[in-house]
PDB file of N, CA and C in Angstrom:
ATOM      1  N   UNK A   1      22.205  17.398  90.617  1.00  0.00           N
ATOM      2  CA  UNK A   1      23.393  17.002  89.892  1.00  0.00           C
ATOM      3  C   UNK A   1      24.398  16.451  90.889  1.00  0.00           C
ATOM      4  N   UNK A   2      25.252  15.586  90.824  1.00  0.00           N
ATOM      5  CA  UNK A   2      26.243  14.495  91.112  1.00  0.00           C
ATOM      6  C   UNK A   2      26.967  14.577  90.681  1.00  0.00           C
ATOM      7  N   UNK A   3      28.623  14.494  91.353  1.00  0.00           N
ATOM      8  CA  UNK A   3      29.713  14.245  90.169  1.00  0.00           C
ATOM      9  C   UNK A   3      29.636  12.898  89.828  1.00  0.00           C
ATOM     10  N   UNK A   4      30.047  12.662  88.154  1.00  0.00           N
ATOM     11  CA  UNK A   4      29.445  11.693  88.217  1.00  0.00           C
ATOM     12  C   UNK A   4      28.468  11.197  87.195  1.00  0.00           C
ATOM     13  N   UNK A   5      27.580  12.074  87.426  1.00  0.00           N
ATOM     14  CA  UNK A   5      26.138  11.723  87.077  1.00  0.00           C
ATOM     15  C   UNK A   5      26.235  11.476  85.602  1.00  0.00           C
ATOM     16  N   UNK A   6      25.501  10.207  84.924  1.00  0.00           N
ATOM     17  CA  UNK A   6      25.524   9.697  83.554  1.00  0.00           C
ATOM     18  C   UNK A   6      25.664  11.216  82.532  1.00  0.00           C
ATOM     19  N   UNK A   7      24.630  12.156  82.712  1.00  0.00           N
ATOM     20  CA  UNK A   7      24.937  13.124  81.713  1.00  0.00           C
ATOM     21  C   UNK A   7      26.152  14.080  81.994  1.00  0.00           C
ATOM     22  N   UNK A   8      26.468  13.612  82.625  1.00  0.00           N
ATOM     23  CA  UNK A   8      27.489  14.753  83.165  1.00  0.00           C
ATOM     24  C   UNK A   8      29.099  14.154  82.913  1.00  0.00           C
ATOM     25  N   UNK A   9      29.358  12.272  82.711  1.00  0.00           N
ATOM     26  CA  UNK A   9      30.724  11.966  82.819  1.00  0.00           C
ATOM     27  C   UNK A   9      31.817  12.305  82.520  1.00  0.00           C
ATOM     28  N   UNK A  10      32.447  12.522  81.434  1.00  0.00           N
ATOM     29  CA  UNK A  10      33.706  13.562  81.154  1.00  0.00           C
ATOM     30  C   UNK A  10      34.534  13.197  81.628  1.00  0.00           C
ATOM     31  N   UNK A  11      35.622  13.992  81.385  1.00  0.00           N
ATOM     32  CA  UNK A  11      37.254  13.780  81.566  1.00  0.00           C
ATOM     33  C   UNK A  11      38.092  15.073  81.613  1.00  0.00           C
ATOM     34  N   UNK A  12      38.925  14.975  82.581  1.00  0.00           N
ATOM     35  CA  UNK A  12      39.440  16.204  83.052  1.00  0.00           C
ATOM     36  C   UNK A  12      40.922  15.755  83.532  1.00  0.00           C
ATOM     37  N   UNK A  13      42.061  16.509  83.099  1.00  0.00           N
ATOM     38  CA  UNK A  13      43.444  15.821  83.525  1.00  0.00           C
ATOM     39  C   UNK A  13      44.051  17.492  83.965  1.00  0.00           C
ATOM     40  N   UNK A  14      44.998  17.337  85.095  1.00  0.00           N
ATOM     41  CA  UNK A  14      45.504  18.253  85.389  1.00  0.00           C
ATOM     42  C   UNK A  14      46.296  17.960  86.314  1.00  0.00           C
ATOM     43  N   UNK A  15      47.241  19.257  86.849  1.00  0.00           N
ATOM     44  CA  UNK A  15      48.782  18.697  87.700  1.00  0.00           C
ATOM     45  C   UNK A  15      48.360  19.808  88.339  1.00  0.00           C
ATOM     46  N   UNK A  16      48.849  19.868  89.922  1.00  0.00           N
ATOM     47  CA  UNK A  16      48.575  20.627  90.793  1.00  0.00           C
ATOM     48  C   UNK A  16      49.252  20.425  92.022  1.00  0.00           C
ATOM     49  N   UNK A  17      49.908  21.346  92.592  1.00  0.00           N
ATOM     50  CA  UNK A  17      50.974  21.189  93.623  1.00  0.00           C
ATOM     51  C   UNK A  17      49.799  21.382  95.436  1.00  0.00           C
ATOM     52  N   UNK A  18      48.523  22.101  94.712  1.00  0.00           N
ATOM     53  CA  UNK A  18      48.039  22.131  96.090  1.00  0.00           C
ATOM     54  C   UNK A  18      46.657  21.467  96.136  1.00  0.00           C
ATOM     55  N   UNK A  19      45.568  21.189  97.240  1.00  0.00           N
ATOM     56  CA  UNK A  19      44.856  20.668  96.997  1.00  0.00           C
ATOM     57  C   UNK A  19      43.347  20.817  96.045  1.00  0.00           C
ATOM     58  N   UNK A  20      43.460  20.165  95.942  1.00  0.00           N
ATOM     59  CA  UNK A  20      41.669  19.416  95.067  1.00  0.00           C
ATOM     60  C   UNK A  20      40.850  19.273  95.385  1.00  0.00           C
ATOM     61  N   UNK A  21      39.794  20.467  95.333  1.00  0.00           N
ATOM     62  CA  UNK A  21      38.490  20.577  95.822  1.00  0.00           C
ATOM     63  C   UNK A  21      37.919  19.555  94.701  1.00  0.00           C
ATOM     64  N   UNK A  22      37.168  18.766  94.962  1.00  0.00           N
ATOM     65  CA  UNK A  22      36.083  18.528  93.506  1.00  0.00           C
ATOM     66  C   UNK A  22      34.514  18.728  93.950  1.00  0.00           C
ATOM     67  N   UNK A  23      33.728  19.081  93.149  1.00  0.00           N
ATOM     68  CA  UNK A  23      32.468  19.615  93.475  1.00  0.00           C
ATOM     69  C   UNK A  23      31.595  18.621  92.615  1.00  0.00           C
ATOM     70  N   UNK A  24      30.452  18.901  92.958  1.00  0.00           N
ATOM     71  CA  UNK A  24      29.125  17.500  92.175  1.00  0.00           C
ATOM     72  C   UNK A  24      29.467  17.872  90.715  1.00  0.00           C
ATOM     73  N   UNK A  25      29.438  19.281  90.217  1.00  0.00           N
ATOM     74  CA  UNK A  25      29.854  19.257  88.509  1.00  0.00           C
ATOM     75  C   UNK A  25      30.764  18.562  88.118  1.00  0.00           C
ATOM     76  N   UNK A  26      31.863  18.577  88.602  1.00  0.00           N
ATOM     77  CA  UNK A  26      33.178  17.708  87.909  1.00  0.00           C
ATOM     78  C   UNK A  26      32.752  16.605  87.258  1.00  0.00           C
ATOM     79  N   UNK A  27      33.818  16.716  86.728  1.00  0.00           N
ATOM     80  CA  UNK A  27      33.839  15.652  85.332  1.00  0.00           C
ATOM     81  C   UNK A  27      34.222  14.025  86.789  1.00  0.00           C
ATOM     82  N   UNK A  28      33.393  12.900  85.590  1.00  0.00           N
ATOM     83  CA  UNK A  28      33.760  11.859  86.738  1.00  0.00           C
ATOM     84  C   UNK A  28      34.968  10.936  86.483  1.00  0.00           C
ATOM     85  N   UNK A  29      36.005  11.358  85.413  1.00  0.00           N
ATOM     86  CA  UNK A  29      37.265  10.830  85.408  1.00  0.00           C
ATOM     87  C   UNK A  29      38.289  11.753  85.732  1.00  0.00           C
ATOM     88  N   UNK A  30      39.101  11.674  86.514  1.00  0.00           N
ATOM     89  CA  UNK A  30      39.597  12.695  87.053  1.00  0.00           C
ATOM     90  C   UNK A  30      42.013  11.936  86.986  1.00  0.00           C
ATOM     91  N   UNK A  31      42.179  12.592  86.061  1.00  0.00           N
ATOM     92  CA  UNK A  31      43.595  11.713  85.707  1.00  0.00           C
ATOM     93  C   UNK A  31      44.315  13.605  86.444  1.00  0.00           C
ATOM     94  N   UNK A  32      44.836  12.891  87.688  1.00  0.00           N
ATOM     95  CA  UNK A  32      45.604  14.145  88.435  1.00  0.00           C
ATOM     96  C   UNK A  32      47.218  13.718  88.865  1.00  0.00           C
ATOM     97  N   UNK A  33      48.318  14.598  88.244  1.00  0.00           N
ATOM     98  CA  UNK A  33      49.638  14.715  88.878  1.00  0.00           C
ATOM     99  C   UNK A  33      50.386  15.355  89.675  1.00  0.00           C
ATOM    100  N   UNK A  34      50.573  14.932  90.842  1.00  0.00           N
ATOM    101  CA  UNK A  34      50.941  15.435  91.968  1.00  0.00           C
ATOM    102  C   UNK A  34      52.046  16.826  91.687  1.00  0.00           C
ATOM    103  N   UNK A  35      52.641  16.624  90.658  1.00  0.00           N
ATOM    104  CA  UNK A  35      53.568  17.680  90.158  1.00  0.00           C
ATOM    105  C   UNK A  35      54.496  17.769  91.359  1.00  0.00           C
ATOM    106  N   UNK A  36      55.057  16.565  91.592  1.00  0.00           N
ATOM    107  CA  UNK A  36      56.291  16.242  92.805  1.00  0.00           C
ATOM    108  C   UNK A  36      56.241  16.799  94.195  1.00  0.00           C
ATOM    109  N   UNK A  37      54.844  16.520  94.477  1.00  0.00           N
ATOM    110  CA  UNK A  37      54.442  16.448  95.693  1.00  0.00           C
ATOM    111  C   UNK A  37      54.484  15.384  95.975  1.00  0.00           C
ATOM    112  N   UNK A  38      55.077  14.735  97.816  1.00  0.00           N
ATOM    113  CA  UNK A  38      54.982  13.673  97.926  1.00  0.00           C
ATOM    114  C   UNK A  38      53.434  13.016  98.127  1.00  0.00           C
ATOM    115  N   UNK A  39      52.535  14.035  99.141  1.00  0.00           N
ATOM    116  CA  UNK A  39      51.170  13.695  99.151  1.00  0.00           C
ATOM    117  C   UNK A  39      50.419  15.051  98.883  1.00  0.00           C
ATOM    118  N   UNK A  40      49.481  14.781  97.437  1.00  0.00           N
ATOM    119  CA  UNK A  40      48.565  15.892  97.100  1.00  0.00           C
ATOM    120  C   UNK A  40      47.326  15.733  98.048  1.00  0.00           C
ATOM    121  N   UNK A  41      46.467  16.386  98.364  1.00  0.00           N
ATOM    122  CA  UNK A  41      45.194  15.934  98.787  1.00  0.00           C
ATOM    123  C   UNK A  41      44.326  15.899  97.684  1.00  0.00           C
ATOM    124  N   UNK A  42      43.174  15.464  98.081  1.00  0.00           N
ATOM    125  CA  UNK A  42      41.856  15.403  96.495  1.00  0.00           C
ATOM    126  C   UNK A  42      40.706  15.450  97.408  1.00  0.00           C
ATOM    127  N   UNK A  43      39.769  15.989  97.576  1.00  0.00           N
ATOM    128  CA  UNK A  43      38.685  15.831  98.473  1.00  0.00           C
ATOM    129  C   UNK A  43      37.202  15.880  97.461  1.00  0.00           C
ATOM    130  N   UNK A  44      37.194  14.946  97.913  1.00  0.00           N
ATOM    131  CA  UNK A  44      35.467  14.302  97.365  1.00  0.00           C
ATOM    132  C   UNK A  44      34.202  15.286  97.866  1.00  0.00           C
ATOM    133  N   UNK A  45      32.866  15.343  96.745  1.00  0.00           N
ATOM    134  CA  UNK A  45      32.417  16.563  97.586  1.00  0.00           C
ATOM    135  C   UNK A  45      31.651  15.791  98.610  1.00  0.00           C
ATOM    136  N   UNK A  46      30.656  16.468  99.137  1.00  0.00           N
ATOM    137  CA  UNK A  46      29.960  15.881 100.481  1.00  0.00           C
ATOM    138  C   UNK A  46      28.548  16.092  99.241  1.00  0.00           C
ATOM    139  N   UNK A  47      28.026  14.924  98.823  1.00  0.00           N
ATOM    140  CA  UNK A  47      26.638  14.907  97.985  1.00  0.00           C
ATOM    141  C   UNK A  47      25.016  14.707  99.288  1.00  0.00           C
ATOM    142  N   UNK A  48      25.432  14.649 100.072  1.00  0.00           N
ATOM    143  CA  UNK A  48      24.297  14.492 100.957  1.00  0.00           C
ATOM    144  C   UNK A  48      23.642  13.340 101.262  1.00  0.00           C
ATOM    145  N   UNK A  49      22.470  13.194 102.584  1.00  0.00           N
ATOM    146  CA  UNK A  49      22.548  11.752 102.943  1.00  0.00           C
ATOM    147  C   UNK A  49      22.008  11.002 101.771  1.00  0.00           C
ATOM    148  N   UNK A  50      21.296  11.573 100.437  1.00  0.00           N
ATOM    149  CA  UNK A  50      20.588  10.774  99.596  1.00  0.00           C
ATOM    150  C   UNK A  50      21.283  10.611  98.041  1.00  0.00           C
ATOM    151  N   UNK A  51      22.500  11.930  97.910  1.00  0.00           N
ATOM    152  CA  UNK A  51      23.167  11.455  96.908  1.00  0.00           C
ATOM    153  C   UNK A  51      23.643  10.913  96.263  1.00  0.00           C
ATOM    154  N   UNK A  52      23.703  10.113  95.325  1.00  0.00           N
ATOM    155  CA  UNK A  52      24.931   9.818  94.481  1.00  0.00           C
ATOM    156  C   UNK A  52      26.254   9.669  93.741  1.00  0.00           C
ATOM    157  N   UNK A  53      26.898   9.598  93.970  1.00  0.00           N
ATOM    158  CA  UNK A  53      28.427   9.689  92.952  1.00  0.00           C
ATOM    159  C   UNK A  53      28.840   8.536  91.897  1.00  0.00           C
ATOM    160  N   UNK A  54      29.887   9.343  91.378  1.00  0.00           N
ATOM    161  CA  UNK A  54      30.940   8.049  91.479  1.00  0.00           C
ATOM    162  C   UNK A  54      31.954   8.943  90.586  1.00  0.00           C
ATOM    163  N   UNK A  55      33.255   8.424  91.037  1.00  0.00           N
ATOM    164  CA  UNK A  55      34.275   9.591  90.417  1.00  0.00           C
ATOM    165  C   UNK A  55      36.067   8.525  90.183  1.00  0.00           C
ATOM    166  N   UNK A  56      36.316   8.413  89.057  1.00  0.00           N
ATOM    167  CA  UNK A  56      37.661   7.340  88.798  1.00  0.00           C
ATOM    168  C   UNK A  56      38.799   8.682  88.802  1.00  0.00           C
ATOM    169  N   UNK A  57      39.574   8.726  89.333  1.00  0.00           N
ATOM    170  CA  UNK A  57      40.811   9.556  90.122  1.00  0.00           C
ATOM    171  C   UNK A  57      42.329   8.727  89.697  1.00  0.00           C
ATOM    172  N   UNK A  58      42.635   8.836  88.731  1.00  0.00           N
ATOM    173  CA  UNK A  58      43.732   8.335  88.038  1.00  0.00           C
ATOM    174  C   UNK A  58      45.281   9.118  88.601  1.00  0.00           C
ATOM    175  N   UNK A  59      46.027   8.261  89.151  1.00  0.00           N
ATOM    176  CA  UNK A  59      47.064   9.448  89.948  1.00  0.00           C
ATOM    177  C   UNK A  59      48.068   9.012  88.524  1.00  0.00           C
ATOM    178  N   UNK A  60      48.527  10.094  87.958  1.00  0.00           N
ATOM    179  CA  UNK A  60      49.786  10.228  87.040  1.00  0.00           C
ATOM    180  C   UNK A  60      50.881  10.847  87.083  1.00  0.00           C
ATOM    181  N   UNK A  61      51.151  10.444  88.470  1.00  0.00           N
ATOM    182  CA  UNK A  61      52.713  10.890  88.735  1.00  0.00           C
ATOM    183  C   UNK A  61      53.899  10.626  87.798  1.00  0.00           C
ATOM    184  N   UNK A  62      54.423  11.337  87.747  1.00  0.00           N
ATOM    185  CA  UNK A  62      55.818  10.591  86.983  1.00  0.00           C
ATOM    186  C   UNK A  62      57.022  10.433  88.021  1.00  0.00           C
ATOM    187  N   UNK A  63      56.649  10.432  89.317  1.00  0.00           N
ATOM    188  CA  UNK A  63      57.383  10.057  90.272  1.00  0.00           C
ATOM    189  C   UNK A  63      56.826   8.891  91.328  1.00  0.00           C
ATOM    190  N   UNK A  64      57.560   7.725  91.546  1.00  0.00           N
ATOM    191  CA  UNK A  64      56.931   6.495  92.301  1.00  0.00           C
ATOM    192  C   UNK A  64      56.542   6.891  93.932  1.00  0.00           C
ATOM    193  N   UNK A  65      57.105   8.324  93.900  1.00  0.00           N
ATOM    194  CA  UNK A  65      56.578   9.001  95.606  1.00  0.00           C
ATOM    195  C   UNK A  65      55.913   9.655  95.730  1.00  0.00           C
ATOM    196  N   UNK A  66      55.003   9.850  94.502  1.00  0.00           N
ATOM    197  CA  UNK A  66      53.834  10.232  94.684  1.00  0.00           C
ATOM    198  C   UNK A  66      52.690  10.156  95.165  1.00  0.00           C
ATOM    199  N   UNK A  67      52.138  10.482  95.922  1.00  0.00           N
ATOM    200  CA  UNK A  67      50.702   9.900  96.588  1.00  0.00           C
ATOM    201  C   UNK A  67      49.499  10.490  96.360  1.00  0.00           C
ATOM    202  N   UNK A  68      48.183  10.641  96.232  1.00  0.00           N
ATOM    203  CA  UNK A  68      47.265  10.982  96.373  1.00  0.00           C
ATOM    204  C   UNK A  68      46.183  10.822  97.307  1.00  0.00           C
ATOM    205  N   UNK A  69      45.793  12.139  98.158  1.00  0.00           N
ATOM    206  CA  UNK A  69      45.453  11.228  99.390  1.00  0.00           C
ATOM    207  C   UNK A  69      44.087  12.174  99.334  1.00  0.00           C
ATOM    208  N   UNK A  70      42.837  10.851  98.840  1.00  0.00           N
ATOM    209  CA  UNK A  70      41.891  10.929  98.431  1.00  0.00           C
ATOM    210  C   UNK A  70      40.713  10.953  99.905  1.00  0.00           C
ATOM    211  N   UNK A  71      40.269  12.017  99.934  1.00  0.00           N
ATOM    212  CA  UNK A  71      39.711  12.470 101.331  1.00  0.00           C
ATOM    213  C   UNK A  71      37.959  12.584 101.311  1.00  0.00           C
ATOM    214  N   UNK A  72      37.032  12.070 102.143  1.00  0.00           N
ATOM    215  CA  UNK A  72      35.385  12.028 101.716  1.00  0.00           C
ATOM    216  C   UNK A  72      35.447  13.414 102.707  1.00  0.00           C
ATOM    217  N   UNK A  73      34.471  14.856 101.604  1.00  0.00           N
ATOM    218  CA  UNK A  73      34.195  15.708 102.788  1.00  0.00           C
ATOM    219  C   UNK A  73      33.619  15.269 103.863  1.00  0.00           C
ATOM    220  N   UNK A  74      32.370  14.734 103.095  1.00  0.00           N
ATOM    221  CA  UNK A  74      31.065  14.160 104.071  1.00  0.00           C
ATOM    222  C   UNK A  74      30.914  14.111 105.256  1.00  0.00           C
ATOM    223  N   UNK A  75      32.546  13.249 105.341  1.00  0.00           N
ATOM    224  CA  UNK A  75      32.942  12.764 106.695  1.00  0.00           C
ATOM    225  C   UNK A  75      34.339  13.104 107.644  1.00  0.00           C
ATOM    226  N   UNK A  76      34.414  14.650 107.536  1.00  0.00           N
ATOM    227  CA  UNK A  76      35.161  15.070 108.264  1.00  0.00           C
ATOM    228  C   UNK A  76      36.633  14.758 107.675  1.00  0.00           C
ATOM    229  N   UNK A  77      36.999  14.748 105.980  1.00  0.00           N
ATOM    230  CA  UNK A  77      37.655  14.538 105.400  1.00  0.00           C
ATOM    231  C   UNK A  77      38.357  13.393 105.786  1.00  0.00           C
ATOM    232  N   UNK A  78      38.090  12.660 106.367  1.00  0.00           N
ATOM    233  CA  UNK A  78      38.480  10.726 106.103  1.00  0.00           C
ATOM    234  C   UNK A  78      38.770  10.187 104.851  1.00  0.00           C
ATOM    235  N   UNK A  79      40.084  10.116 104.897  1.00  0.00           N
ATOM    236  CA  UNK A  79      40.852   9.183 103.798  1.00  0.00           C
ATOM    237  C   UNK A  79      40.585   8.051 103.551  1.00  0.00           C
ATOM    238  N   UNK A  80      40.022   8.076 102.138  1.00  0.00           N
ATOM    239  CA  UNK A  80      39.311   7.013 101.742  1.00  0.00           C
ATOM    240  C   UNK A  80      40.105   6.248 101.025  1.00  0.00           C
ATOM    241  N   UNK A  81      41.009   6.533 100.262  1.00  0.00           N
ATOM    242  CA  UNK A  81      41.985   5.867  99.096  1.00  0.00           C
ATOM    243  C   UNK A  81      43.448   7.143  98.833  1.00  0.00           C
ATOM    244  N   UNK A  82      44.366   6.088  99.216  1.00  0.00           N
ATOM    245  CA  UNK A  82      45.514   6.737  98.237  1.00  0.00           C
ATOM    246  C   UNK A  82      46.301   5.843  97.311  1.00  0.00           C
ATOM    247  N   UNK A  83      45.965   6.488  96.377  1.00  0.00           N
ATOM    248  CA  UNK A  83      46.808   5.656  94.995  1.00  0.00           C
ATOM    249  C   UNK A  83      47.805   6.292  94.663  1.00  0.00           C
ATOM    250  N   UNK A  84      49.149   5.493  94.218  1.00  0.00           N
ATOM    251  CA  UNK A  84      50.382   5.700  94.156  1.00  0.00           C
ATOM    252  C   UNK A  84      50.788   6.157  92.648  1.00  0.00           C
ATOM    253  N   UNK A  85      51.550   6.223  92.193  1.00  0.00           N
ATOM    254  CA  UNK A  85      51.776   6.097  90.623  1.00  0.00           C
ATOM    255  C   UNK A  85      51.714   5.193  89.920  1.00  0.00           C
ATOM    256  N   UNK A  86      50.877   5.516  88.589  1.00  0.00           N
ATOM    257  CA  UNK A  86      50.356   4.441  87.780  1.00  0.00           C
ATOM    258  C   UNK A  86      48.771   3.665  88.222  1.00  0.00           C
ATOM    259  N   UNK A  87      48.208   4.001  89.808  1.00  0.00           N
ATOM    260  CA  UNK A  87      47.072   3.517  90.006  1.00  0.00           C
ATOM    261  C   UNK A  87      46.242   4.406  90.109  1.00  0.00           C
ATOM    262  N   UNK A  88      44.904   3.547  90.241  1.00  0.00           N
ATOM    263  CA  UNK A  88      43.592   4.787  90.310  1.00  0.00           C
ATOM    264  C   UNK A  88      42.812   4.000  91.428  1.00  0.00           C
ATOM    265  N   UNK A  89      41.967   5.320  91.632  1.00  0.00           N
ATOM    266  CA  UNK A  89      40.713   4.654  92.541  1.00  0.00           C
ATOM    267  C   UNK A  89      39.388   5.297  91.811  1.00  0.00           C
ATOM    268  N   UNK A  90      38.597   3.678  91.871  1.00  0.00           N
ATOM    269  CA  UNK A  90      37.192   3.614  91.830  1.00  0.00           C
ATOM    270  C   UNK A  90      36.570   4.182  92.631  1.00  0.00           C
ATOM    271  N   UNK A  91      35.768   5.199  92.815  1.00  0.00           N
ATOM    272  CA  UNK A  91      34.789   5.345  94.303  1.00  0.00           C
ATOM    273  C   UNK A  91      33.323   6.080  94.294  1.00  0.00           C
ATOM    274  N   UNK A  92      32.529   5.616  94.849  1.00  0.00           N
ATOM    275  CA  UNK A  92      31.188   5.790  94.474  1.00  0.00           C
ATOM    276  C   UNK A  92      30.891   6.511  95.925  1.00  0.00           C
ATOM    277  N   UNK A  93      29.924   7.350  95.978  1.00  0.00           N
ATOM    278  CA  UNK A  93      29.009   7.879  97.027  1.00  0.00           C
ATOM    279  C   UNK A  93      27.750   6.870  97.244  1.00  0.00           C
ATOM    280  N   UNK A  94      27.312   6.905  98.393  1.00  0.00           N
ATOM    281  CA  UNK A  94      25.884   5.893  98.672  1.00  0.00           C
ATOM    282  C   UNK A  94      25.738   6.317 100.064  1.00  0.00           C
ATOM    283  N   UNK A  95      24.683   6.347 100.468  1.00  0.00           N
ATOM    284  CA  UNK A  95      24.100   6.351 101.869  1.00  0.00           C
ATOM    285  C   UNK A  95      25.185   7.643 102.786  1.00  0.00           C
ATOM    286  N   UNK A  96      25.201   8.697 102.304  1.00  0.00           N
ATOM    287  CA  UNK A  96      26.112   9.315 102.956  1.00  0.00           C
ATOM    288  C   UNK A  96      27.447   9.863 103.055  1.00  0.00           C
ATOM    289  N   UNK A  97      28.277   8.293 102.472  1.00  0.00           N
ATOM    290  CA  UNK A  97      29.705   8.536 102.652  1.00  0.00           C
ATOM    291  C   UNK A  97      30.293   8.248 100.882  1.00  0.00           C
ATOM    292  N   UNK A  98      31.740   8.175 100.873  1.00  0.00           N
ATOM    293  CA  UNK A  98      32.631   7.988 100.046  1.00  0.00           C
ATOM    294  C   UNK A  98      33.101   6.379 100.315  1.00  0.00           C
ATOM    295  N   UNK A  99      33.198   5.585  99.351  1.00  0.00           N
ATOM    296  CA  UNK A  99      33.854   4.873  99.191  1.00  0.00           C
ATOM    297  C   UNK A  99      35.146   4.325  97.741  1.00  0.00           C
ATOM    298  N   UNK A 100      36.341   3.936  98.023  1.00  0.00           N
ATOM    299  CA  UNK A 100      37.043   3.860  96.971  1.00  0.00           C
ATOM    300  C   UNK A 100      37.675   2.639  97.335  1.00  0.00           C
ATOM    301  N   UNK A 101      38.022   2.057  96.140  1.00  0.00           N
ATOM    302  CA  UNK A 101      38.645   0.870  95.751  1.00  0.00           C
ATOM    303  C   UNK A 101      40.106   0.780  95.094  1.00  0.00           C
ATOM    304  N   UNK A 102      41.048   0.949  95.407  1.00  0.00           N
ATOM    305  CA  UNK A 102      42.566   1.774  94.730  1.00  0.00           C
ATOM    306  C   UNK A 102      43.336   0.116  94.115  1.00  0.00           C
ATOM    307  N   UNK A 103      43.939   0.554  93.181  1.00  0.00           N
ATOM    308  CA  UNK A 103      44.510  -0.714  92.223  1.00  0.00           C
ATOM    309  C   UNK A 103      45.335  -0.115  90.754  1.00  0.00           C
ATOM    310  N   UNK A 104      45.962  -0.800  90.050  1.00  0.00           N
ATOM    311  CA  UNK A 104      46.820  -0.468  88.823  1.00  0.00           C
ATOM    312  C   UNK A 104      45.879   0.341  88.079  1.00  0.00           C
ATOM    313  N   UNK A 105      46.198   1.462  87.314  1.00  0.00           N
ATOM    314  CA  UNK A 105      45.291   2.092  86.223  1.00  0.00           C
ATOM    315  C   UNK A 105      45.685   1.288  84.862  1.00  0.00           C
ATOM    316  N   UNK A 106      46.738   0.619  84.922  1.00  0.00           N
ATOM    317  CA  UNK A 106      46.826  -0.332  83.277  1.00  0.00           C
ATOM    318  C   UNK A 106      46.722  -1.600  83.293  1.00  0.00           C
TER     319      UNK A 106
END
């Protein structure tokens, strides 16, 4: 299992002042509010060298200083994407690592 994974996609929204483990179960839409933190962390799990992902991380701040600072375990928690308020990041697992793509969520 993968977060992610076709049978598994889902949706999960929540506010949280400290950080974000996510594990291969999680749901793979993930709409999170910093709850007026300037930077939350979010850490991606580590799926292994042959795994799969893919996980959309919707930041819904209601503050424009919000950050989300979207971290690959895999790799020694390397910041992969931070999206601001109102954006999300795309990001898929492949060959090892995390990758994300950050842009407007509307």
């Amino acid at each position: 299992m993968s977060i992610g994974a076709p049978q598994y996609g889902g949706y999960n929204a929540q506010a949280s002042t400290s950080t974000i483990t996510l594990t291969a179960g999680d749901d793979m839409i993930q709409a999170i509010d910093p709850s007026g933190q300037s930077t939350l962390n979010v850490v991606l799990p580590d799926l292994g060298s042959t795994g799969q992902g893919r996980a959309v991380i919707d930041n819904t701040a209601d503050a424009g200083s919000e950050t989300l600072n979207i971290q690959d375990a895999a790799n020694s928690n390397a910041v992969v994407g931070t999206p601001t308020q109102n954006e999300s990041a795309t990001c898929v697992f492949s060959e090892g690592s995390w990758v994300c793509v950050v842009g407007a969520a509307n």
